[in-house]
N, C-alpha and C. Protein backbone atom coordinates (compact mmCIF):
# COMPACT_ATOMS: atom_id res chain seq x y z
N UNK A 1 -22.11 3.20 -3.78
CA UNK A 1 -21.82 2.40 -2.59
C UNK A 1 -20.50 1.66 -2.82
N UNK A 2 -19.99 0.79 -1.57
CA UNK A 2 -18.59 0.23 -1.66
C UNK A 2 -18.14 0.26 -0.44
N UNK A 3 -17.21 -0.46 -0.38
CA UNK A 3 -16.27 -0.41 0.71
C UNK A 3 -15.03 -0.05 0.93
N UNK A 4 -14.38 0.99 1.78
CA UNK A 4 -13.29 2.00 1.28
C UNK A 4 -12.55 1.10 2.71
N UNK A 5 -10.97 1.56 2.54
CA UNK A 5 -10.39 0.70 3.08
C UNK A 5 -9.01 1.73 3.01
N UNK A 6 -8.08 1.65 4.45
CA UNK A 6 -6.92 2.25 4.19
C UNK A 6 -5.38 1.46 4.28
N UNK A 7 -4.82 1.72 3.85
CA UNK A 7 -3.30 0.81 3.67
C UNK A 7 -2.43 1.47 3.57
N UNK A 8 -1.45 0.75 4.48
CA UNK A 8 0.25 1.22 4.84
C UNK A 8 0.92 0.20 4.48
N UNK A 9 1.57 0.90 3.38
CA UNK A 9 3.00 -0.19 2.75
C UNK A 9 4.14 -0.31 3.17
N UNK A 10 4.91 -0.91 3.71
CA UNK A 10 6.20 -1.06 3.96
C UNK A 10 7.04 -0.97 2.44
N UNK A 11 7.74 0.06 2.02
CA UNK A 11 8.65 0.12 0.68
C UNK A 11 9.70 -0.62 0.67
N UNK A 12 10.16 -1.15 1.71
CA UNK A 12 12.20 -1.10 1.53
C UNK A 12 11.98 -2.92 1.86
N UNK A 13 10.80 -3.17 2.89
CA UNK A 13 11.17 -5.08 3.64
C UNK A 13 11.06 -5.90 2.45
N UNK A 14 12.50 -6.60 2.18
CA UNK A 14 12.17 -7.67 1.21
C UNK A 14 11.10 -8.71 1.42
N UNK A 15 10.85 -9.44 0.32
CA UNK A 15 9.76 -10.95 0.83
C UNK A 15 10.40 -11.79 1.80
N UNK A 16 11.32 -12.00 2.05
CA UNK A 16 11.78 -12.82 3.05
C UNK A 16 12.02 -12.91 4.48
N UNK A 17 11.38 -11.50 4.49
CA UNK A 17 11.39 -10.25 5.89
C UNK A 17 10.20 -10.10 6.34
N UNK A 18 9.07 -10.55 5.39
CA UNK A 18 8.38 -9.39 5.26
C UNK A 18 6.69 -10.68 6.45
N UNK A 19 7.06 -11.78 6.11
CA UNK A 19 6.53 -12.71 6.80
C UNK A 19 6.19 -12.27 8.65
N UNK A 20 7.89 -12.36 8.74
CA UNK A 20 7.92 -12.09 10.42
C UNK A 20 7.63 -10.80 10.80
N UNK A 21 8.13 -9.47 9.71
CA UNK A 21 7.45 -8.32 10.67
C UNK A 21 6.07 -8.74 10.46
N UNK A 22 5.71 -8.95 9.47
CA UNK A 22 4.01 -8.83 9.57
C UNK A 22 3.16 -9.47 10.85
N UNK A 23 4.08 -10.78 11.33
CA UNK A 23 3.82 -10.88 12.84
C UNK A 23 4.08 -10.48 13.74
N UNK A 24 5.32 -9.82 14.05
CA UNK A 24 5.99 -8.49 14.72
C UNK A 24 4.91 -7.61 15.21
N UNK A 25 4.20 -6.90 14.05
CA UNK A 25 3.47 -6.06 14.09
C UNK A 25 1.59 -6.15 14.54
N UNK A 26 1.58 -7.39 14.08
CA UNK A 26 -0.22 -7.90 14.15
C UNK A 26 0.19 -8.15 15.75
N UNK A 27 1.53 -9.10 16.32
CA UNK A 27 1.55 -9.29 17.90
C UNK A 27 1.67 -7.55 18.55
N UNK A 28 1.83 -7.05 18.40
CA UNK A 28 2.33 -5.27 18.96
C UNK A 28 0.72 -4.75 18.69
N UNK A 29 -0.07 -4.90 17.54
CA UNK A 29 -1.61 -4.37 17.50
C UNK A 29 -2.58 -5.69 18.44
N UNK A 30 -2.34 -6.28 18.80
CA UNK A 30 -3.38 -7.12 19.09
C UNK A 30 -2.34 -7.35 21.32
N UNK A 31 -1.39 -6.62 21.61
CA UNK A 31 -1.39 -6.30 23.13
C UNK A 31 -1.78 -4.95 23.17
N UNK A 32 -1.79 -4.36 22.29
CA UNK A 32 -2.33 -2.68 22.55
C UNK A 32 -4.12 -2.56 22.38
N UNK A 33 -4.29 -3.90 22.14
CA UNK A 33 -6.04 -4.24 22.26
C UNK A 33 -6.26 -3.38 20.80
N UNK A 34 -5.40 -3.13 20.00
CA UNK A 34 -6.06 -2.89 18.75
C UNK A 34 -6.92 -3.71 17.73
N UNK A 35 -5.94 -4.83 17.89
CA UNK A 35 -6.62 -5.76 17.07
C UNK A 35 -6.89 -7.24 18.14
N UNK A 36 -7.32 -8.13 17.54
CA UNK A 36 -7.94 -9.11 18.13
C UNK A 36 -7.48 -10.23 17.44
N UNK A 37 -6.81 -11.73 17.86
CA UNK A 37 -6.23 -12.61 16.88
C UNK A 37 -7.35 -12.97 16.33
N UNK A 38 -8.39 -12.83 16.61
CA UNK A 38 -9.32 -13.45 16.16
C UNK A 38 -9.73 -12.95 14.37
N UNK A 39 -9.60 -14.08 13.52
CA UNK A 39 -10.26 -13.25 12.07
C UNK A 39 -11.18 -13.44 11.50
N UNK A 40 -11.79 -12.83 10.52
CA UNK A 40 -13.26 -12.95 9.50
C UNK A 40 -12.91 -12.52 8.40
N UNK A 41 -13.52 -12.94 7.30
CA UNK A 41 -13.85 -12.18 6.02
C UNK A 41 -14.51 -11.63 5.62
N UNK A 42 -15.49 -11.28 6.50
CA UNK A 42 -16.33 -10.24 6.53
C UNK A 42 -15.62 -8.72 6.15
N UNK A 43 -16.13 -7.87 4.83
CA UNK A 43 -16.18 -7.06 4.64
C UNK A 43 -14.30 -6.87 4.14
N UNK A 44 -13.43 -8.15 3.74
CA UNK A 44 -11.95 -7.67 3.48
C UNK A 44 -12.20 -8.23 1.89
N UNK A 45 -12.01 -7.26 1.09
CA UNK A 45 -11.73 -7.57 -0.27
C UNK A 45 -9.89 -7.07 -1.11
N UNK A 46 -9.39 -7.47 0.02
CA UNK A 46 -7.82 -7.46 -0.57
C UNK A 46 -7.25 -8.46 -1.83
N UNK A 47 -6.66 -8.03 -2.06
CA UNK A 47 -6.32 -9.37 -3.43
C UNK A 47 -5.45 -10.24 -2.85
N UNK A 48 -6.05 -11.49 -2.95
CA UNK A 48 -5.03 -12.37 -2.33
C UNK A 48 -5.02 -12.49 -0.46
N UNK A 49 -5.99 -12.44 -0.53
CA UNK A 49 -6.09 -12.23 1.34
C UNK A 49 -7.50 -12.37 1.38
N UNK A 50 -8.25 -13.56 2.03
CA UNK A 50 -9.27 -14.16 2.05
C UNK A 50 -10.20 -13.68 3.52
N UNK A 51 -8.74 -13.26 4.55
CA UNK A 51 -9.60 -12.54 5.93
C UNK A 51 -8.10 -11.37 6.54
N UNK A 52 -9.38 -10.85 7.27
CA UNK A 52 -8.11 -10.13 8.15
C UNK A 52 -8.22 -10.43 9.85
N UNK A 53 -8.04 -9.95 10.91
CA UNK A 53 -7.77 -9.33 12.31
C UNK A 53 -9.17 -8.87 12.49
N UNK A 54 -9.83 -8.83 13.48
CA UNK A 54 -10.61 -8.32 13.66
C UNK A 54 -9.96 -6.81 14.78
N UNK A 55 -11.51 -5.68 14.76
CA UNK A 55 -10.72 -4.80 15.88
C UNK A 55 -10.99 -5.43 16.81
N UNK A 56 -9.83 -4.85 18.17
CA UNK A 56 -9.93 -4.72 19.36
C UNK A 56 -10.67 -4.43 20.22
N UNK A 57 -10.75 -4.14 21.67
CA UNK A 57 -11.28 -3.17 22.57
C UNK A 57 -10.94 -2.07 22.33
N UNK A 58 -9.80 -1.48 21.65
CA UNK A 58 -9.07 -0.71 22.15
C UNK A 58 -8.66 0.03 20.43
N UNK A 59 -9.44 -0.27 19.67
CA UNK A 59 -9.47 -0.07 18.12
C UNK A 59 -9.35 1.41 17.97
N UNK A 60 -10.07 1.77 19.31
CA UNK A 60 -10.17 4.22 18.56
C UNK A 60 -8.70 4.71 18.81
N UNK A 61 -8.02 3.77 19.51
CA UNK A 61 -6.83 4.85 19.89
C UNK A 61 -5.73 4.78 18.34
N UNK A 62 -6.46 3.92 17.33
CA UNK A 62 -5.66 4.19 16.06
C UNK A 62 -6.22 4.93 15.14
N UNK A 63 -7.36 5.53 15.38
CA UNK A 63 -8.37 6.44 14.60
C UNK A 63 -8.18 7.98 14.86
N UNK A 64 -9.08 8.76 14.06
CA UNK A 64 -9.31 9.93 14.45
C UNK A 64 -10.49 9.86 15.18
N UNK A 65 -11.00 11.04 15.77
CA UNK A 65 -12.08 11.03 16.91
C UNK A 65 -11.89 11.05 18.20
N UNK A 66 -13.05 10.90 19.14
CA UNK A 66 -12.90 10.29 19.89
C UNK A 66 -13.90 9.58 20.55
N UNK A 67 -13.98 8.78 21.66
CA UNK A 67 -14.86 7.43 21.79
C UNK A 67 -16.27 8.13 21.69
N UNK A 68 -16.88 7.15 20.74
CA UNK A 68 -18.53 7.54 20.48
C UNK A 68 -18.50 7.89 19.44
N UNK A 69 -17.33 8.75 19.11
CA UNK A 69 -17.85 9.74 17.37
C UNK A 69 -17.44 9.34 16.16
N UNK A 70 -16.98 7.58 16.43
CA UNK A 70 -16.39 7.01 15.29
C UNK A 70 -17.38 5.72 15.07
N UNK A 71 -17.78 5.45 13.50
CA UNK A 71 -18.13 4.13 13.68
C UNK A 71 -17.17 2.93 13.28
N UNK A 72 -18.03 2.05 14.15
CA UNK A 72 -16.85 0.03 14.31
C UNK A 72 -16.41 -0.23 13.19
N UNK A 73 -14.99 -0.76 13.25
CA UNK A 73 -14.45 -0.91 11.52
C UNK A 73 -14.71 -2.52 11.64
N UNK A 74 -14.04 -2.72 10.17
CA UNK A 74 -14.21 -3.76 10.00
C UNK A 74 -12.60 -4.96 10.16
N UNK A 75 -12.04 -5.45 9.29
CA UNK A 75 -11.08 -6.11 9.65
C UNK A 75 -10.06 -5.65 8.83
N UNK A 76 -8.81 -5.67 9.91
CA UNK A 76 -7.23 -5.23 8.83
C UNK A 76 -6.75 -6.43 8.20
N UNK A 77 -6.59 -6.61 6.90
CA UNK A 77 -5.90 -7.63 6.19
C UNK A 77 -4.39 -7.57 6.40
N UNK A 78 -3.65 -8.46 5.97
CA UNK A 78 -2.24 -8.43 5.85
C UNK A 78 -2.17 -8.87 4.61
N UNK A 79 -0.79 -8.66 3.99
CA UNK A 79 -0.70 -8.85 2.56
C UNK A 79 0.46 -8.89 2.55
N UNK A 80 0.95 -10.42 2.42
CA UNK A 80 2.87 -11.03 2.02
C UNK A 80 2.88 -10.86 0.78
N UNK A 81 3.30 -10.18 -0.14
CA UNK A 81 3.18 -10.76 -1.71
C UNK A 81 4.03 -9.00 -1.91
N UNK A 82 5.38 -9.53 -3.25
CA UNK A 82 5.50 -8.74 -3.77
C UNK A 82 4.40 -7.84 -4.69
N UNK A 83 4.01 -6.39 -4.69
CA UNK A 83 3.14 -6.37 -5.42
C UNK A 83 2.88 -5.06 -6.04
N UNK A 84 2.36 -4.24 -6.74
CA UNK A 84 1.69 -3.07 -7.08
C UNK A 84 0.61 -2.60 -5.98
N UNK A 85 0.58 -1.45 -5.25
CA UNK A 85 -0.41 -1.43 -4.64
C UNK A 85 -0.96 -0.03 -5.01
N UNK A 86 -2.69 -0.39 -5.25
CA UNK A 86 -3.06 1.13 -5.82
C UNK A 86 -4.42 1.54 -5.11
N UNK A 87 -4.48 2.56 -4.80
CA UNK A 87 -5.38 3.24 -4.04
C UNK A 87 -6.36 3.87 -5.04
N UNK A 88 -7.50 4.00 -4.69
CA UNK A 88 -8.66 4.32 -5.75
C UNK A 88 -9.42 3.37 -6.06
N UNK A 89 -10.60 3.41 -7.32
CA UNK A 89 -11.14 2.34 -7.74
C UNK A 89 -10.79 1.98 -9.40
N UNK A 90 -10.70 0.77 -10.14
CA UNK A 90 -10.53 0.84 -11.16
C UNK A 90 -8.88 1.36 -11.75
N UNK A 91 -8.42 1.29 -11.35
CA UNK A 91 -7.09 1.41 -11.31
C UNK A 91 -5.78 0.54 -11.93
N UNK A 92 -5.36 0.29 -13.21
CA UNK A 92 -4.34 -0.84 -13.17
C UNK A 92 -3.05 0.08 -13.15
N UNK A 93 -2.77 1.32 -13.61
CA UNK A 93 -1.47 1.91 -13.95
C UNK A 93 -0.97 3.22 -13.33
N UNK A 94 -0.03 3.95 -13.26
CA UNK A 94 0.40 4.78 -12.41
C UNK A 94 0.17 6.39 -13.23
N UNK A 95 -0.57 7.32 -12.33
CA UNK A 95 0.05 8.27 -13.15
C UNK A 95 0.71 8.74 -14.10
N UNK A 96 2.09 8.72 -13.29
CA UNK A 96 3.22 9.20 -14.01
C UNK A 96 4.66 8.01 -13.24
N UNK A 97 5.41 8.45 -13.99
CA UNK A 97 6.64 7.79 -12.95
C UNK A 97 7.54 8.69 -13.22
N UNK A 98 8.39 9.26 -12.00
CA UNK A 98 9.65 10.50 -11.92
C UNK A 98 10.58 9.57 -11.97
N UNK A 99 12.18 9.64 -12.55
CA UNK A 99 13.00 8.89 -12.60
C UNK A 99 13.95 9.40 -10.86
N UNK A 100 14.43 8.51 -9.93
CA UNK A 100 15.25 9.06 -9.26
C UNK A 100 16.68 9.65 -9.63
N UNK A 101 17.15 9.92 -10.57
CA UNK A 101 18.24 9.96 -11.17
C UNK A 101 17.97 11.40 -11.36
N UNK A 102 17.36 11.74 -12.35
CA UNK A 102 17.54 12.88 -12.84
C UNK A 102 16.01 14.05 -12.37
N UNK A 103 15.04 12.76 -11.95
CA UNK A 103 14.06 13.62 -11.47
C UNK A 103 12.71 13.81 -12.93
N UNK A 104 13.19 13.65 -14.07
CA UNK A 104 12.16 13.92 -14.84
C UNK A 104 10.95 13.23 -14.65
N UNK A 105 9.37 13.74 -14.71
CA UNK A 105 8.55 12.86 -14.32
C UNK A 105 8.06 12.71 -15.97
N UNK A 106 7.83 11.39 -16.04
CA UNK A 106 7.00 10.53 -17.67
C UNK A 106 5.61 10.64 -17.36
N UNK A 107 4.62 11.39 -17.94
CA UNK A 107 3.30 11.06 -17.81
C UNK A 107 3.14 9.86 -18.71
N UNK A 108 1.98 9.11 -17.45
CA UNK A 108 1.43 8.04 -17.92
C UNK A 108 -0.11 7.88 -18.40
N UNK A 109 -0.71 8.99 -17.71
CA UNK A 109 -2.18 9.11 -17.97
C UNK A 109 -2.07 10.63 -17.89
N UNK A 110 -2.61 11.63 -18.99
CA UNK A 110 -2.32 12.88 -19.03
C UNK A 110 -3.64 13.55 -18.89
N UNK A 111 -3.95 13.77 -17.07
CA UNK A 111 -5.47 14.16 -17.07
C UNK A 111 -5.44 15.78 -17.06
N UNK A 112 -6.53 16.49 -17.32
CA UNK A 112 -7.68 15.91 -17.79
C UNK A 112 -7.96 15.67 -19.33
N UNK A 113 -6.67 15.41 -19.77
CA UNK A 113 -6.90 15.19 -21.78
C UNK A 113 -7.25 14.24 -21.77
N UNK A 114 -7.02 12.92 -21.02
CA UNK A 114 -7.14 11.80 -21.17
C UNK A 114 -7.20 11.17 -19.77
N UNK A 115 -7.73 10.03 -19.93
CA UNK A 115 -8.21 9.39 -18.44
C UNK A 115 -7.50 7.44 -18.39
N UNK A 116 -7.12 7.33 -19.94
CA UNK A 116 -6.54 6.14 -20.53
C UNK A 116 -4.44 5.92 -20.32
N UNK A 117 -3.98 4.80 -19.89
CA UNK A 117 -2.91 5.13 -19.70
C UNK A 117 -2.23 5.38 -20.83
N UNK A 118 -1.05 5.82 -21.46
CA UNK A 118 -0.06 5.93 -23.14
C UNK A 118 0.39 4.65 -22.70
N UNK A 119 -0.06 3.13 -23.42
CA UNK A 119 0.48 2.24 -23.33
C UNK A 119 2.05 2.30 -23.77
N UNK A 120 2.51 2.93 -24.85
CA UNK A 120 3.68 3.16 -24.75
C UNK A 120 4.83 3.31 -23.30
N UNK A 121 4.09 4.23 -23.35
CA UNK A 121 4.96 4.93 -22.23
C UNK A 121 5.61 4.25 -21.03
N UNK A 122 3.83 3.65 -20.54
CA UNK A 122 4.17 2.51 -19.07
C UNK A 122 4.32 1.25 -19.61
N UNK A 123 4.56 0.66 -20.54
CA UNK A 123 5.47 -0.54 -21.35
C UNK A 123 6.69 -0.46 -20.36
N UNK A 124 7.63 -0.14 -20.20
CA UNK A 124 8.66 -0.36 -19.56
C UNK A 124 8.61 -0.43 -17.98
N UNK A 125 7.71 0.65 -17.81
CA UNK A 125 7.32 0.22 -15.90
C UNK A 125 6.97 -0.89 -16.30
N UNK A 126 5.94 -1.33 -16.51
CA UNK A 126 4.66 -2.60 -16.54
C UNK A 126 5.91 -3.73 -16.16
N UNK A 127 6.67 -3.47 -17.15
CA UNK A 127 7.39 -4.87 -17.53
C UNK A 127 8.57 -5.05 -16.19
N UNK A 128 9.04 -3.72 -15.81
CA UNK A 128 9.97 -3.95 -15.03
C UNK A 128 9.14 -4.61 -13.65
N UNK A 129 7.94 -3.91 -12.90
CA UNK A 129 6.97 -4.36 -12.32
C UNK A 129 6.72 -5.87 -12.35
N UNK A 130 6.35 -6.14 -13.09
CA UNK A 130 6.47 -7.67 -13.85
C UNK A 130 7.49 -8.47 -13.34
N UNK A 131 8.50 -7.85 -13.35
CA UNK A 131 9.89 -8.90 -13.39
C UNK A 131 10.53 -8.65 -11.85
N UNK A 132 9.88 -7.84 -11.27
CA UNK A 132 10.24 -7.61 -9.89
C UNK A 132 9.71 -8.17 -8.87
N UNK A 133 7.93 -8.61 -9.64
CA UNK A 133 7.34 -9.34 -8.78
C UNK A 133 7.49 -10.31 -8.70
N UNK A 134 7.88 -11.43 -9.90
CA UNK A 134 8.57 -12.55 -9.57
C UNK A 134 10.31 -12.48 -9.42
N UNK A 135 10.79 -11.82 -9.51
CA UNK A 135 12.19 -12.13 -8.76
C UNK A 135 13.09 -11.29 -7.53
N UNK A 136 12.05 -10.15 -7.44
CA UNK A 136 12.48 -9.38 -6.46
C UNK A 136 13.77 -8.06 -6.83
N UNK A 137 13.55 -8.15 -7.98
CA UNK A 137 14.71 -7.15 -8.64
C UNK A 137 14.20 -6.94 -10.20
N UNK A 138 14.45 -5.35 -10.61
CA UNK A 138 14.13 -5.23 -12.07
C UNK A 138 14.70 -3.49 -11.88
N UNK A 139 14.77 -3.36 -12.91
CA UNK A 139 15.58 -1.72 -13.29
C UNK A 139 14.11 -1.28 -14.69
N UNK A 140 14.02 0.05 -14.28
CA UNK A 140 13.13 0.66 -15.62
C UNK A 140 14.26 1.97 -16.09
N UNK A 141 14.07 2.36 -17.17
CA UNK A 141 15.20 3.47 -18.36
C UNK A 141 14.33 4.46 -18.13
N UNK A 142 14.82 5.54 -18.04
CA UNK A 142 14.75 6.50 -17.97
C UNK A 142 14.51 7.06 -19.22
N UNK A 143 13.30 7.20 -19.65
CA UNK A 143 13.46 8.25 -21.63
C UNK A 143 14.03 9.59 -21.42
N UNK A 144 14.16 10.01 -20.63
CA UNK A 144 15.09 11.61 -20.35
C UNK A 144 16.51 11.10 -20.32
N UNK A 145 16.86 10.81 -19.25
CA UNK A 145 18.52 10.43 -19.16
C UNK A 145 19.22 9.31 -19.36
N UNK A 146 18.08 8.48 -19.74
CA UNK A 146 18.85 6.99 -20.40
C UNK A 146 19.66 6.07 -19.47
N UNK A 147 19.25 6.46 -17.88
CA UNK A 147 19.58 5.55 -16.65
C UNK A 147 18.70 5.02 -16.25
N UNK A 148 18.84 3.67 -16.26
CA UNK A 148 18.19 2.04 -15.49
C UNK A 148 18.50 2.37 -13.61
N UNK A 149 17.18 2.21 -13.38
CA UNK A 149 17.40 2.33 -12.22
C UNK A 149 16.30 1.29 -11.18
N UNK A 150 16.74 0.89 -10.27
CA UNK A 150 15.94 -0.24 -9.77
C UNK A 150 14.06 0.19 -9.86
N UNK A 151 13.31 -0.47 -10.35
CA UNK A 151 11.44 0.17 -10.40
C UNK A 151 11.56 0.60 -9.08
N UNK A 152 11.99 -0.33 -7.77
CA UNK A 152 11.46 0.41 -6.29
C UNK A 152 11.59 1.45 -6.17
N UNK A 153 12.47 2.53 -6.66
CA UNK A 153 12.77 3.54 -6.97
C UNK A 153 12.71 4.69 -7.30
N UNK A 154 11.88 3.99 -8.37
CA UNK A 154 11.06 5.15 -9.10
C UNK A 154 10.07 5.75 -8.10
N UNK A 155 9.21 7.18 -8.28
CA UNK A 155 7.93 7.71 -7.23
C UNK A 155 7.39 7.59 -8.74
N UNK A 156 5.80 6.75 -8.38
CA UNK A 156 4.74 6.61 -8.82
C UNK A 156 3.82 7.40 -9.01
N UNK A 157 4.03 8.95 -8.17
CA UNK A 157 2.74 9.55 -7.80
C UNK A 157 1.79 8.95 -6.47
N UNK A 158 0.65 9.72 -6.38
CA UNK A 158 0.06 9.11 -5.14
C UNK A 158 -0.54 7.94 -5.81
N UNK A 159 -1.12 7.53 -4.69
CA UNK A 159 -1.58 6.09 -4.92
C UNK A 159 -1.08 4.84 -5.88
N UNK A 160 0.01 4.83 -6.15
CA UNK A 160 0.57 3.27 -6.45
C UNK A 160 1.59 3.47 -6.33
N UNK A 161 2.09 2.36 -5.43
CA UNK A 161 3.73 2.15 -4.31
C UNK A 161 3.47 0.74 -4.65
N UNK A 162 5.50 0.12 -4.89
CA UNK A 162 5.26 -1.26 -5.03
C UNK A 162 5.87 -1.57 -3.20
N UNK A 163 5.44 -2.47 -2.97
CA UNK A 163 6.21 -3.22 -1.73
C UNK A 163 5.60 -5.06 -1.60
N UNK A 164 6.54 -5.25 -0.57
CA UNK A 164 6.34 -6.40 -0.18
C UNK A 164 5.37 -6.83 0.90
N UNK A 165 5.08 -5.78 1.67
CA UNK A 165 4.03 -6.05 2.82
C UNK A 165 3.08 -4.75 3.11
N UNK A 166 2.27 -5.11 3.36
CA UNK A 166 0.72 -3.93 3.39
C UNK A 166 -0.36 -4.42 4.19
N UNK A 167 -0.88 -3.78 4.73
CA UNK A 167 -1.56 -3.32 5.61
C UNK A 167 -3.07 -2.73 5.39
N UNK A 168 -4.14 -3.50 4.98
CA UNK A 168 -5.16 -2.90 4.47
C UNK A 168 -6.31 -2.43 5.67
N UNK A 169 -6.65 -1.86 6.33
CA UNK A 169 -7.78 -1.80 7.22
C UNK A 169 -9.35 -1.22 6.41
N UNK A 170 -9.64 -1.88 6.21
CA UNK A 170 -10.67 -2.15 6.42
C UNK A 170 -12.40 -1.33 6.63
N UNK A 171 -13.32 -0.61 6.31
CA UNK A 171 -13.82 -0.18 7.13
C UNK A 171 -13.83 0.66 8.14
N UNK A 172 -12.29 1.27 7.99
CA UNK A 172 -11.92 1.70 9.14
C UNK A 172 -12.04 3.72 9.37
N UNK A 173 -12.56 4.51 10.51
CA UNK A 173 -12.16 5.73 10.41
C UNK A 173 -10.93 5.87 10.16
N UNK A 174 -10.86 7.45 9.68
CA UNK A 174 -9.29 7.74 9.13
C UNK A 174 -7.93 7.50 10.08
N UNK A 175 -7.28 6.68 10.02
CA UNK A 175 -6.20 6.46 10.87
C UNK A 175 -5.67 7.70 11.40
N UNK A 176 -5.14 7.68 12.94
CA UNK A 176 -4.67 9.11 13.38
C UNK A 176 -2.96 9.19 12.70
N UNK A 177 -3.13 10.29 12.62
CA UNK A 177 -1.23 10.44 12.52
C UNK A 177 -0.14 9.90 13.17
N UNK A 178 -0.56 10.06 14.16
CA UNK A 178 0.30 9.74 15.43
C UNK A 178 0.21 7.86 15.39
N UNK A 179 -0.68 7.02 14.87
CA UNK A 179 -0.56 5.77 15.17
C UNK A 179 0.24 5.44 13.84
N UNK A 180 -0.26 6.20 12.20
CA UNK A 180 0.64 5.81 11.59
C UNK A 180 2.24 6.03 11.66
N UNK A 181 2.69 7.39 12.42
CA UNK A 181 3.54 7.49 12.68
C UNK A 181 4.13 6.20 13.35
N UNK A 182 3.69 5.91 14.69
CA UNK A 182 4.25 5.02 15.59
C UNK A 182 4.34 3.45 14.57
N UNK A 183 3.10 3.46 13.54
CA UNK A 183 3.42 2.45 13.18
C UNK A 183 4.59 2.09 12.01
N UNK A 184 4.83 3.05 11.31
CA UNK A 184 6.09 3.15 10.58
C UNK A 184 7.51 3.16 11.24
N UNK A 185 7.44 3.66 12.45
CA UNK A 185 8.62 3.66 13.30
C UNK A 185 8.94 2.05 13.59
N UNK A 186 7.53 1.18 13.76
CA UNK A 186 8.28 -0.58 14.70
C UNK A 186 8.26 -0.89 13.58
N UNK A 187 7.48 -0.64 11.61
CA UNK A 187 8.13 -1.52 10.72
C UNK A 187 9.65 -1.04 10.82
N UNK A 188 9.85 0.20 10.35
CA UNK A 188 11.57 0.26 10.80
C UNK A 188 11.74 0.40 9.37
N UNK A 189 11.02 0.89 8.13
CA UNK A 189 11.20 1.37 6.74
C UNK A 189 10.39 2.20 6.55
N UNK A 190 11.25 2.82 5.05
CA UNK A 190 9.92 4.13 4.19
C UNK A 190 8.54 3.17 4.28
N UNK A 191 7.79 4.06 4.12
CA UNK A 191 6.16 3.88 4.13
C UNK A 191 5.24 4.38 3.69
N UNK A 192 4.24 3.80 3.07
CA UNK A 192 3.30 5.07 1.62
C UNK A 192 1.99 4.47 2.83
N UNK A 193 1.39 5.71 2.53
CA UNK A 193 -0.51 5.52 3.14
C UNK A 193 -0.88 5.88 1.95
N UNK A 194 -2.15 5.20 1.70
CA UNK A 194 -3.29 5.11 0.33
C UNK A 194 -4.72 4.72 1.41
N UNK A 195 -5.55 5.44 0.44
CA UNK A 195 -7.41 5.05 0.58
C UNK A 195 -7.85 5.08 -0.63
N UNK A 196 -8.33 4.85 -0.38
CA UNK A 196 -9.32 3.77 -1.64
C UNK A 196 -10.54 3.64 -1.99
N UNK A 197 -11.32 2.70 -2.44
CA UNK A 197 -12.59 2.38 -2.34
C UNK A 197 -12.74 0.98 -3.41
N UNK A 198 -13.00 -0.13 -3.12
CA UNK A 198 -13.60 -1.54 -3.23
C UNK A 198 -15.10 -1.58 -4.15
């Protein structure tokens, strides 16, 4: 059992940005009757986010299905905070990380030999991670080509994208394409989707 939950990251909005779209966007879901200003904490276990939005009237037209064949979600969180975001359960570290430079990817957890991360290895993400979340800037080295390149940068593999603002729903059927589409278009940056489970 658990509670599975889906999230859209904004990659590129700094923290200082990342405040007002997040109202930008909750005002644009809540006239399309998606969401409702109204919030609860019922059923949101985001880190650092105590409630979310409740749905709308108008909540299926961001789902798959159609009316009747979906069940009621629960609430979309918002999430201001520079951060690591990882999809799955039990989770602190990334795969792998590909360098943008040269492209080599570093395994970080080498499945199915191992299910444990090479602390070695993600030592230098970790840390750059680290130093990005409190200052908004950090570079990780490349062990192939020996180029520093900003962490945002790096591809993680699926499920862990760093950003500044996210989007957790909740309870929710599988988001349609077409709404994540539309909704990556009004943030107006790259964008990672992850699911999960709580």
């Amino acid at each position: 059992m658990g509670d599975y939950f889906e999230r859209i990251i904004d990659l590129e909005v700094p923290l200082q940005d990342a405040g007002p779209l997040a109202d930008r966007m909750v005002d644009w879901l809540v006239a399309e009757g998606v969401l409702l200003r109204e919030t609860s904490g019922d059923g949101v276990y985001s880190l650092g986010v105590d409630e979310g939005h409740l749905p709308g009237p108008n909540w299926e037209r961001a789902v798959h299905g159609t009316p009747g064949t979906t069940w009621p979600p629960a609430a979309m969180a918002v999430i201001v905070a520079r951060d690591d975001h990882l999809g799955g359960q039990g989770e602190s570290e990334a795969d792998s990380a590909t360098c943008p430079r040269c492209g080599t990817r570093t395994v970080i957890i080498d499945y199915p030999e191992s299910f444990e991360a090479d602390e070695e290895a993600w030592r230098p993400f970790s840390e750059a991670i680290d130093r990005w979340k409190e200052t908004g800037e950090a570079d990780a080295p490349c062990p192939a080509c020996q180029t520093s390149s900003p962490v945002t940068e790096w591809d993680f593999g699926d499920n862990f994208d760093l950003g500044a603002l996210a989007f957790d729903f909740w309870g929710w059927p599988p988001l349609a394409d077409a709404f994540y589409e539309e909704f990556t278009r009004r943030l107006g940056h790259r964008t990672a989707r992850q699911s999960g489970k709580f």
